[in-house]
Protein backbone atom coordinates (compact mmCIF):
# COMPACT_ATOMS: atom_id res chain seq x y z
CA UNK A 1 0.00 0.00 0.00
CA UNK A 2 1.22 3.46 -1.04
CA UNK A 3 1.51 6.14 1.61
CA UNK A 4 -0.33 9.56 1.19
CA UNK A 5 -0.44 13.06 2.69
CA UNK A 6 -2.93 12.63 5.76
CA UNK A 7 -6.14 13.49 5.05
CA UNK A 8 -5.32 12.52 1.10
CA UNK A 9 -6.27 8.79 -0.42
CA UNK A 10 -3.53 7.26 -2.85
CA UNK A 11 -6.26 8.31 -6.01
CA UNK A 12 -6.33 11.87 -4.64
CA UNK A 13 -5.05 13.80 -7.65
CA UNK A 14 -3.17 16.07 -5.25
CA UNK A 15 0.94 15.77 -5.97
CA UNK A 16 2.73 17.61 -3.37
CA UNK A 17 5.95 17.25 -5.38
CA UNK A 18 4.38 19.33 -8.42
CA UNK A 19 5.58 23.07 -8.24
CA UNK A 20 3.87 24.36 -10.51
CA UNK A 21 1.36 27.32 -9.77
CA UNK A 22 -1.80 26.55 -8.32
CA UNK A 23 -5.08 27.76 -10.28
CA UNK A 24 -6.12 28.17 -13.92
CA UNK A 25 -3.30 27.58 -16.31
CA UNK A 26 -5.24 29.22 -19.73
CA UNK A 27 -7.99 31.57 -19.57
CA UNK A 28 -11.76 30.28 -19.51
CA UNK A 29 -13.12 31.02 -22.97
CA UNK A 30 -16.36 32.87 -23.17
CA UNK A 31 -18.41 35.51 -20.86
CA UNK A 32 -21.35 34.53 -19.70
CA UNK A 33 -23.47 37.81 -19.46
CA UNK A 34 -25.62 39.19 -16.82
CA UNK A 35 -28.49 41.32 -18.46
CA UNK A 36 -28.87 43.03 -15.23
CA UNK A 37 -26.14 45.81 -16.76
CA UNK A 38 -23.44 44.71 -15.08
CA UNK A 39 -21.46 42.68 -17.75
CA UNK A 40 -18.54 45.10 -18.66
CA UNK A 41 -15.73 43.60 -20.65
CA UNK A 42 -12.15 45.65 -20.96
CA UNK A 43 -10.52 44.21 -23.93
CA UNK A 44 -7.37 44.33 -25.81
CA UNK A 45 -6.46 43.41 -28.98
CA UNK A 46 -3.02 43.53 -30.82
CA UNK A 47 -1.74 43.67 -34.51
CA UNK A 48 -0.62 40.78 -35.61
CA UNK A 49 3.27 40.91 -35.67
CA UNK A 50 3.04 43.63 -33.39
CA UNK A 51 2.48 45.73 -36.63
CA UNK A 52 2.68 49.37 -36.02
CA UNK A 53 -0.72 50.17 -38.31
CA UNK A 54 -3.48 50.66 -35.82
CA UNK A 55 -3.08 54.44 -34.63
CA UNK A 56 -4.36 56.40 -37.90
CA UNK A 57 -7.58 58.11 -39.07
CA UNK A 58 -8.07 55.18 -41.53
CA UNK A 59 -8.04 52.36 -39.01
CA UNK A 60 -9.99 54.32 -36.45
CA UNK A 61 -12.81 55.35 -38.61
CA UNK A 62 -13.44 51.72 -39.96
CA UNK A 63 -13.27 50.19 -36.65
CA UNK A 64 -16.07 52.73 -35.25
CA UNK A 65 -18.27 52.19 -38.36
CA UNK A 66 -18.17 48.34 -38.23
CA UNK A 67 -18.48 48.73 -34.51
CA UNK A 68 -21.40 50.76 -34.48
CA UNK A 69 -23.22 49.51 -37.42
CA UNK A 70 -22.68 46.07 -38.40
CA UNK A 71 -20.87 44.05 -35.69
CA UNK A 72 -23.57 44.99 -33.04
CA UNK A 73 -23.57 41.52 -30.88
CA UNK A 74 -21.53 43.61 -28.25
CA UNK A 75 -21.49 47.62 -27.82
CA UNK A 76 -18.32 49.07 -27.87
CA UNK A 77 -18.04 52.12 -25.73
CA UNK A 78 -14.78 53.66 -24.89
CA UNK A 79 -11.66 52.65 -26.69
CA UNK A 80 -8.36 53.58 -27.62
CA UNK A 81 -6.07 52.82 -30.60
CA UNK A 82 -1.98 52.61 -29.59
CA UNK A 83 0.48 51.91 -32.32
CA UNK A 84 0.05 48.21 -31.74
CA UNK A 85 -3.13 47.13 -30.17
CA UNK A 86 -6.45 48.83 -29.22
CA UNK A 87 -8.16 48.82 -25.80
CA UNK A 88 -11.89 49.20 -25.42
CA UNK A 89 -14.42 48.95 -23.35
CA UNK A 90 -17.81 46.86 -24.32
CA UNK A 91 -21.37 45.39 -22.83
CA UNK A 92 -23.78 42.19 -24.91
CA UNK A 93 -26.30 43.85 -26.75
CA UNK A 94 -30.08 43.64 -25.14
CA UNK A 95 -31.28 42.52 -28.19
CA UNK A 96 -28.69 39.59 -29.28
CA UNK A 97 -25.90 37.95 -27.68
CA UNK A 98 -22.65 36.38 -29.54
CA UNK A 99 -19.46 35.05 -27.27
CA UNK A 100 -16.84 38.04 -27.33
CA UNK A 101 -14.44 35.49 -29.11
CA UNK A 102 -17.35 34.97 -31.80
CA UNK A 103 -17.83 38.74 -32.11
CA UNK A 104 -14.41 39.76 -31.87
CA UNK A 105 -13.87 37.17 -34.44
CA UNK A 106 -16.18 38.63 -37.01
CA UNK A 107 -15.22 42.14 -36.66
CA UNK A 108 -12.03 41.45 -37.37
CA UNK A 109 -13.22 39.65 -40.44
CA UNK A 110 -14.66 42.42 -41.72
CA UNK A 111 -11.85 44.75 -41.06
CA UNK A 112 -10.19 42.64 -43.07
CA UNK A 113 -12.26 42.54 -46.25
CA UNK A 114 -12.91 46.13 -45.86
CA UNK A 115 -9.58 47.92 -44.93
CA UNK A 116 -7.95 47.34 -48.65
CA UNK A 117 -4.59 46.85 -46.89
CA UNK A 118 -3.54 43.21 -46.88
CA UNK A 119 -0.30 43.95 -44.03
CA UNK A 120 -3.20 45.32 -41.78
CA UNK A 121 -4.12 41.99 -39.82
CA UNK A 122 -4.76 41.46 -36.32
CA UNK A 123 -3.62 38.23 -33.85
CA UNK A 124 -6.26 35.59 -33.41
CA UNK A 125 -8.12 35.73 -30.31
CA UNK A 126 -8.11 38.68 -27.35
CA UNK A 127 -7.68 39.57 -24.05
CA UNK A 128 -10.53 40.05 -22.01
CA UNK A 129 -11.23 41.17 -18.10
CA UNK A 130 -14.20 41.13 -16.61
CA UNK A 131 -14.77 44.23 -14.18
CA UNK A 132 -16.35 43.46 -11.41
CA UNK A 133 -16.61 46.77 -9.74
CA UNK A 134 -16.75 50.72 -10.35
CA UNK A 135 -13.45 50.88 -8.85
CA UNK A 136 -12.08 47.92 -11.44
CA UNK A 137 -14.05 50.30 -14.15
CA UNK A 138 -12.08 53.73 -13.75
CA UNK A 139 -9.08 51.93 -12.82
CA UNK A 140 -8.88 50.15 -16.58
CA UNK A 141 -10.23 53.26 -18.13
CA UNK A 142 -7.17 55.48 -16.44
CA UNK A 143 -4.93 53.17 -17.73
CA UNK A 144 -6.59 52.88 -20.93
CA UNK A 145 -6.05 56.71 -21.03
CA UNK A 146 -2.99 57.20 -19.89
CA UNK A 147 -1.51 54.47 -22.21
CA UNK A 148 -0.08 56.82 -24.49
CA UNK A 149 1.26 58.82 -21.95
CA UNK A 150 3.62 56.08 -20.95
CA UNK A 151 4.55 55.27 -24.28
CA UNK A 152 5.70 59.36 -24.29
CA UNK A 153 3.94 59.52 -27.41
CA UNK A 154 1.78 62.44 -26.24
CA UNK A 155 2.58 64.36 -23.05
CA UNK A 156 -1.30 64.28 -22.03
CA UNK A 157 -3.63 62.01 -22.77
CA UNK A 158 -6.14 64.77 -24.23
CA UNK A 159 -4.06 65.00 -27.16
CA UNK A 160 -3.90 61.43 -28.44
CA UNK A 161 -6.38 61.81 -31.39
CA UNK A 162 -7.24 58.18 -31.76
CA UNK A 163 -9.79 57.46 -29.24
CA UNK A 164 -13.31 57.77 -29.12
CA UNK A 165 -16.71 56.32 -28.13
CA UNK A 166 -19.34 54.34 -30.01
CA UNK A 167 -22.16 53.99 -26.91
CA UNK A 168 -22.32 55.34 -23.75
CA UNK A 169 -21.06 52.47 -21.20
CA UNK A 170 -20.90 52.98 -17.60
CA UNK A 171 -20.62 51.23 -14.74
């Protein structure tokens, strides 16, 4: 008979040799919302090969016309375009509902077909946090803000032209 921890049967999956970290190793996949107005997603996408494309009038026009009028399965309220990658804030529509992977999926699709630049592609997938609070809410959307700030690229963040909002989201 094998020995075990106390408290711990020889099946018990528990290895206390194994160091690695305790909890989730890849992020859960999907958001399930809460219609209640309380599911607030902060997300951030990047160019794919860290392409340097995505702060410009072209880019930011397109993505607010596809975000407002055709991919409407989540509403997009604050974002902000960097060099690299865009942050934004966004809520399930009332009247459908598509998984954020789905929707961020399809947009990207049609930014594709639509932007008549072939080097102008964006890396599969996103990252997505789930705020929780109104705290977790400002504390994204100063960062979000101040993004270009630490990148010295503008010495306040009033300046960087390529932000704006497509809905009003609030927590």
């Amino acid at each position: 008979m094998t020995s075990s921890a106390p408290g711990q049967d020889s099946d018990s999956p528990f290895d206390p040799d194994d160091k690695r970290p305790v909890g989730r190793h890849t992020p859960a996949q999907g958001v399930l919302p809460t219609f209640d107005g309380e599911t607030i997603l902060w997300c951030t996408v990047c160019a794919d090969s860290r392409g340097d494309w995505c702060a410009q009038a072209e880019v930011m026009n397109l993505l607010h016309d596809l975000w407002q009028n055709h991919a409407t399965g989540w509403l997009v309220g604050d974002y902000l375009l960097m060099p690299d990658h865009l942050h934004f804030f966004c809520a399930p529509s009332p009247n459908q509902f598509f998984e954020v992977e789905r929707w961020t999926a399809f947009w990207k699709d049609q930014f594709a077909k639509r932007c008549g630049n072939s080097q102008w592609r964006w890396q599969r997938g996103l990252f997505h946090h789930r705020l929780r609070s109104e705290q977790d809410y400002h504390g994204k959307m100063i960062y979000m803000r101040q993004n270009p700030v630490r990148k010295k690229l503008v010495p306040d963040s009033e300046f960087w032209p390529w932000q704006g909002r497509v809905n009003v989201i609030r927590w």
